[in-house]
Protein backbone atom coordinates (compact mmCIF):
# COMPACT_ATOMS: atom_id res chain seq x y z
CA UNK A 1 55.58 51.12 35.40
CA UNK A 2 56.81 48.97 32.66
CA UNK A 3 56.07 45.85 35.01
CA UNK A 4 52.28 46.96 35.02
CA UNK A 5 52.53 47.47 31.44
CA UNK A 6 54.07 43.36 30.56
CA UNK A 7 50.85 42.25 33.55
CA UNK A 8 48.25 44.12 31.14
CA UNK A 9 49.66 42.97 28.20
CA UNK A 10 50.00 39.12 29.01
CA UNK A 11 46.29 40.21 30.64
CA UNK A 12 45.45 40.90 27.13
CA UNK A 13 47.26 37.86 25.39
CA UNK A 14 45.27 35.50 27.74
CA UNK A 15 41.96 37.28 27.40
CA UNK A 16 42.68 36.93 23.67
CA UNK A 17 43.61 33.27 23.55
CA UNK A 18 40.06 32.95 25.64
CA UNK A 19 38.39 34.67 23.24
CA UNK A 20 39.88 32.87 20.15
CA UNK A 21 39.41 29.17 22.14
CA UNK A 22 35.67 30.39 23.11
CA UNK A 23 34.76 31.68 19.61
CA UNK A 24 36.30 28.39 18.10
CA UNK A 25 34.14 26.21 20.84
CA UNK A 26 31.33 27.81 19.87
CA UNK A 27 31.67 26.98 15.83
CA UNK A 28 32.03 23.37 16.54
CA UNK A 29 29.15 23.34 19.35
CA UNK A 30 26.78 25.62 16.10
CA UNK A 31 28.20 23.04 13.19
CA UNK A 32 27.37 20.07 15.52
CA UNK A 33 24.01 21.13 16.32
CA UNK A 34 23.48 22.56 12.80
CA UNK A 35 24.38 18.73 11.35
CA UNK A 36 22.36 16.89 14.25
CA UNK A 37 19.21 19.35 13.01
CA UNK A 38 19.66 18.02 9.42
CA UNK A 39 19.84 15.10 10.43
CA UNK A 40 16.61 14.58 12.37
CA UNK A 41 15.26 16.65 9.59
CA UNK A 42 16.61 13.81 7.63
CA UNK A 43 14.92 10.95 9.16
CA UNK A 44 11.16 13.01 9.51
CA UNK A 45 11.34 13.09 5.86
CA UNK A 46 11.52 9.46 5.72
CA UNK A 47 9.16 8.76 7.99
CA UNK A 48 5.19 9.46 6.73
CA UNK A 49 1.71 9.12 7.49
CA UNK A 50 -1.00 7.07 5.79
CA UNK A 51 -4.51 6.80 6.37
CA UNK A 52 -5.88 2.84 5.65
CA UNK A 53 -8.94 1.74 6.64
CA UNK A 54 -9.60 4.50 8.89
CA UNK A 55 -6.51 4.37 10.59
CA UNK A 56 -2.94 5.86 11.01
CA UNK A 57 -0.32 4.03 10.04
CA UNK A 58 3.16 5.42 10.43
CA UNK A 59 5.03 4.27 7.37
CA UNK A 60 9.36 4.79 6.18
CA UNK A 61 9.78 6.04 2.62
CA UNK A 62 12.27 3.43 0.24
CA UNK A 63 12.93 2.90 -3.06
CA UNK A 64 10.16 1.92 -4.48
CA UNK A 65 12.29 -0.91 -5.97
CA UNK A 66 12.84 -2.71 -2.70
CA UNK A 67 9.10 -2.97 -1.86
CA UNK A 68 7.19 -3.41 -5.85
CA UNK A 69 6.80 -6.85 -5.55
CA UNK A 70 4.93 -6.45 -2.20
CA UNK A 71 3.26 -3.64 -3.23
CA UNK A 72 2.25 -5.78 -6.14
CA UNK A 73 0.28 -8.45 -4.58
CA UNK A 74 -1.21 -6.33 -2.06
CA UNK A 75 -3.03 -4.29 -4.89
CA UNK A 76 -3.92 -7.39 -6.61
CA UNK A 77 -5.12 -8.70 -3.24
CA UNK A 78 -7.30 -6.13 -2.42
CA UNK A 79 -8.62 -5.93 -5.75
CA UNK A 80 -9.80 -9.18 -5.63
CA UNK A 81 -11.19 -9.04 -2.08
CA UNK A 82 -13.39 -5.90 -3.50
CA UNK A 83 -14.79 -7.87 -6.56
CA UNK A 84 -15.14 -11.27 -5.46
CA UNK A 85 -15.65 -10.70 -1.35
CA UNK A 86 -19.62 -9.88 -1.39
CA UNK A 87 -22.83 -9.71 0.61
CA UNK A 88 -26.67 -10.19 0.04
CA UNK A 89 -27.39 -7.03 -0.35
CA UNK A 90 -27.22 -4.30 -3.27
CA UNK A 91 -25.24 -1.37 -1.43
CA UNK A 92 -22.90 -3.72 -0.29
CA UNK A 93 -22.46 -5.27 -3.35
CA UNK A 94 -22.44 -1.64 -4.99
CA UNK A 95 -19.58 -0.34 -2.73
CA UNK A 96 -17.03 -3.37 -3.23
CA UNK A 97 -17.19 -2.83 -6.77
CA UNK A 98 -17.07 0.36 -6.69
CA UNK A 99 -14.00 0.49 -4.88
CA UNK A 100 -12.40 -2.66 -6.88
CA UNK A 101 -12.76 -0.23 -10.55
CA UNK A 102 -10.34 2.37 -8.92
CA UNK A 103 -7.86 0.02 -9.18
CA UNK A 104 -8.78 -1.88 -12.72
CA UNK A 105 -9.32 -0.30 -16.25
CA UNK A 106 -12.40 -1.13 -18.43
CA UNK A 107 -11.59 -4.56 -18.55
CA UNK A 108 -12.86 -4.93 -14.69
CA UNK A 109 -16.06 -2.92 -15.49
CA UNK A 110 -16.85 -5.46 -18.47
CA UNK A 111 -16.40 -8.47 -16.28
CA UNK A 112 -18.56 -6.96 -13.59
CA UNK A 113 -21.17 -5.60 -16.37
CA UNK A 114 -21.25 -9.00 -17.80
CA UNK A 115 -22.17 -10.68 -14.45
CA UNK A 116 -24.61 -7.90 -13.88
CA UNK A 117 -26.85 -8.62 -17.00
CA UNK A 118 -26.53 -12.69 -16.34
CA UNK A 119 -28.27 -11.59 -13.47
CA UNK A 120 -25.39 -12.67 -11.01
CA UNK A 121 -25.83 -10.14 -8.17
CA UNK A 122 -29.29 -10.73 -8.06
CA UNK A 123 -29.23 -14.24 -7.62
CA UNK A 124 -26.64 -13.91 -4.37
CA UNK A 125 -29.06 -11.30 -2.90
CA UNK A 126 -32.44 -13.45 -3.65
CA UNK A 127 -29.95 -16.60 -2.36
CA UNK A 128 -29.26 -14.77 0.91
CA UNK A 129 -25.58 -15.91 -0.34
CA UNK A 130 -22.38 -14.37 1.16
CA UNK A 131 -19.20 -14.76 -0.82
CA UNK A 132 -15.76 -14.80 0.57
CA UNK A 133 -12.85 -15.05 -0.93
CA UNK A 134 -9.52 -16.34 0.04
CA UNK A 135 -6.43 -15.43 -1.92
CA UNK A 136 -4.07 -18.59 -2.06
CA UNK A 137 -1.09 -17.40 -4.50
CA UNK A 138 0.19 -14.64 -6.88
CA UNK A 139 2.60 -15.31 -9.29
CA UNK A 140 4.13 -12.34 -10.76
CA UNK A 141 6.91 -11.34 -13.68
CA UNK A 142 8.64 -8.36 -12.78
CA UNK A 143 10.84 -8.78 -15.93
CA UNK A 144 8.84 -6.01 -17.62
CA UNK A 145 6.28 -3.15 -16.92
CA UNK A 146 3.72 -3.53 -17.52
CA UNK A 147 3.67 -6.92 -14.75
CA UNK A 148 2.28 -9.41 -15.35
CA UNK A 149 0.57 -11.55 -12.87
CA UNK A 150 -1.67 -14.76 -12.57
CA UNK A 151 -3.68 -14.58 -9.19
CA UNK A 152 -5.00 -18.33 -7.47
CA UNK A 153 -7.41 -17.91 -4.81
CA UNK A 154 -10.65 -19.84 -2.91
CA UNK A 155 -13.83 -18.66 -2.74
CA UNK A 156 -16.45 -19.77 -0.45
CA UNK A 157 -20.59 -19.31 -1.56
CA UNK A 158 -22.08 -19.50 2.21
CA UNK A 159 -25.93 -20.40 2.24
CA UNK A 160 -28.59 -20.72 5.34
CA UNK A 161 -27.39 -24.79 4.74
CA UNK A 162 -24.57 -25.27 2.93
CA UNK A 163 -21.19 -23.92 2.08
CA UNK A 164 -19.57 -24.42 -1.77
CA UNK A 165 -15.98 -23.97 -2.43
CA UNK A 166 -14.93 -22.76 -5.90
CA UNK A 167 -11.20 -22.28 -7.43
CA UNK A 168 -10.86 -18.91 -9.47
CA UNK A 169 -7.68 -17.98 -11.18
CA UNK A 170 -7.51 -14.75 -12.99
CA UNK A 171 -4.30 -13.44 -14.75
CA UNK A 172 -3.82 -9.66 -15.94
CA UNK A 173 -1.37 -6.80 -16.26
CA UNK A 174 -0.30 -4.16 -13.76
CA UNK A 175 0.79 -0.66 -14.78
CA UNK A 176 2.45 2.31 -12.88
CA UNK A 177 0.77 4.58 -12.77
CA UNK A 178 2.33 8.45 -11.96
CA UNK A 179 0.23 9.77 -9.44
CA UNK A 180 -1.24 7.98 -5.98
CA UNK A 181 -5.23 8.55 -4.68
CA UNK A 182 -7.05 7.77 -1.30
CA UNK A 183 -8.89 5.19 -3.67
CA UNK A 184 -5.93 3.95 -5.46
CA UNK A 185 -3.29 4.51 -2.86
CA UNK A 186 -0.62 2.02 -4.15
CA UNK A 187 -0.84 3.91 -7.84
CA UNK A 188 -1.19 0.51 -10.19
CA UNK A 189 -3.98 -0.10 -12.20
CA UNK A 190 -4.58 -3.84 -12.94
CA UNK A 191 -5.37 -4.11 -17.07
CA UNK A 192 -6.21 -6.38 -19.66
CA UNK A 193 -7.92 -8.70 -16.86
CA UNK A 194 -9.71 -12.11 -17.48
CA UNK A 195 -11.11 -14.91 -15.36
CA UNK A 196 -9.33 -18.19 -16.55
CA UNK A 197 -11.07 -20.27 -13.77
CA UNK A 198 -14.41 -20.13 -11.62
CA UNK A 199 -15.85 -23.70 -10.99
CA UNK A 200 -16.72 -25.54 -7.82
CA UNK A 201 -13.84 -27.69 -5.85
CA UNK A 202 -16.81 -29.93 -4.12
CA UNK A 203 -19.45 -32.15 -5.48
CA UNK A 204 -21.17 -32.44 -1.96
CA UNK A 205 -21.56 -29.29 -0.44
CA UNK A 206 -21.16 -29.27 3.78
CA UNK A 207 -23.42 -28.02 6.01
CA UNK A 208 -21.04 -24.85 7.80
C-alpha cells in the first residue's frame, strides 16, 4: 500500500518537474519570438517607399544628418535641371518651371518673370532651340541653416546647325523646411537666388 503510495507520489514529483521545465520552455520560446517580432517590426519601420519619377523606390530611413549634404545638391540639381533644361515648345517650357517654383521662393519666379517679359521663351520656341543643362559642381556651407550654396554648371543651346556652350553659376540659400510634398519631396526651398554667370564658353559655335 504505502509502496503504491511513494510510486504515485514520485509520479507526481516528475509530472511536476515536467510541468515546471515545459511551462519555463515555453516563456523563453514566447519572449524569443516576442523580441524577434519587434525586431522585424524594427527594421520595416526603417525601411519605406517613395514614388520618383513614376517609380518605386525602396528607400532606409537615417538621420537626416548623415545624408543633408546629399540631399542638398540633389534639390539644387533638380532645380536647376527644371529651370534651365528646356524645349521649343510652350507646355514644355510651362511644366519645367512649374515644377522648378515648388522648390524656390519668389526669388525663382522673378528670375523666370524677368526672362519672360525679355521675351526669352519665345525666342527658344521661334529658334526651334533645345536647352540642356549639365550640372558641373556645388559648393555648399553647411556651417549654418539656412545653406548656403554656389551651383557651376554647362549649358548647351542646340540649333538645326549649331550647338553653343554657355557657363552659368548661380549661388542662393537653402532652408528646411518642416513638412515634405510629392512636388517638393526633399522639403528645402532654395531662397534669395541670383544668376552670377550666363555667357557663352565658345566664339565658334560647332555643327552637333
Amino acid at each position: 500500500m504505502f509502496t503504491q503510495l511513494k510510486n504515485i507520489d514520485r509520479a507526481f514529483q516528475h509530472i511536476k518537474k515536467f510541468s515546471i521545465a515545459f511551462l519555463i520552455a515555453c516563456v523563453l520560446l514566447t519572449s524569443c519570438v516576442v523580441y524577434l517580432c519587434f525586431s522585424e517590426i524594427g527594421k520595416a519601420n526603417n525601411r519605406v517607399m517613395i514614388l520618383y519619377n513614376g517609380k518605386v523606390l525602396e528607400a532606409f530611413a537615417a538621420e537626416r544628418k548623415q545624408n543633408i549634404a546629399v540631399e542638398l545638391r540633389d534639390h539644387i540639381r533638380t532645380f536647376h535641371q527644371y529651370f534651365f533644361a528646356l524645349d521649343p515648345d510652350e507646355k514644355a517650357i510651362a511644366a519645367g518651371i512649374g515644377k522648378a517654383l515648388y522648390l524656390a521662393d519668389n526669388s525663382a519666379k522673378q528670375e523666370w518673370e524677368n526672362l519672360k517679359e525679355a521675351g526669352y521663351y519665345n525666342n527658344l520656341i521661334a529658334a526651334n532651340i533645345s536647352q540642356q543643362l549639365e550640372v558641373d559642381s556645388i559648393r555648399l556651407d553647411l556651417n549654418a541653416s539656412p545653406y548656403r550654396f554656389t551651383c557651376y554648371a554647362t549649358q548647351q543651346l542646340i540649333r538645326a546647325s549649331s550647338r553653343v556652350l554657355r557657363k552659368l553659376v548661380t549661388r542662393g540659400e537653402i532652408r528646411v523646411l518642416q513638412t515634405q510634398t510629392d512636388n517638393n519631396p526633399h522639403g528645402f526651398l532654395i531662397q534669395h537666388w541670383e544668376t552670377l554667370v550666363n555667357q557663352d564658353t565658345d566664339a565658334n559655335p560647332s555643327r552637333p
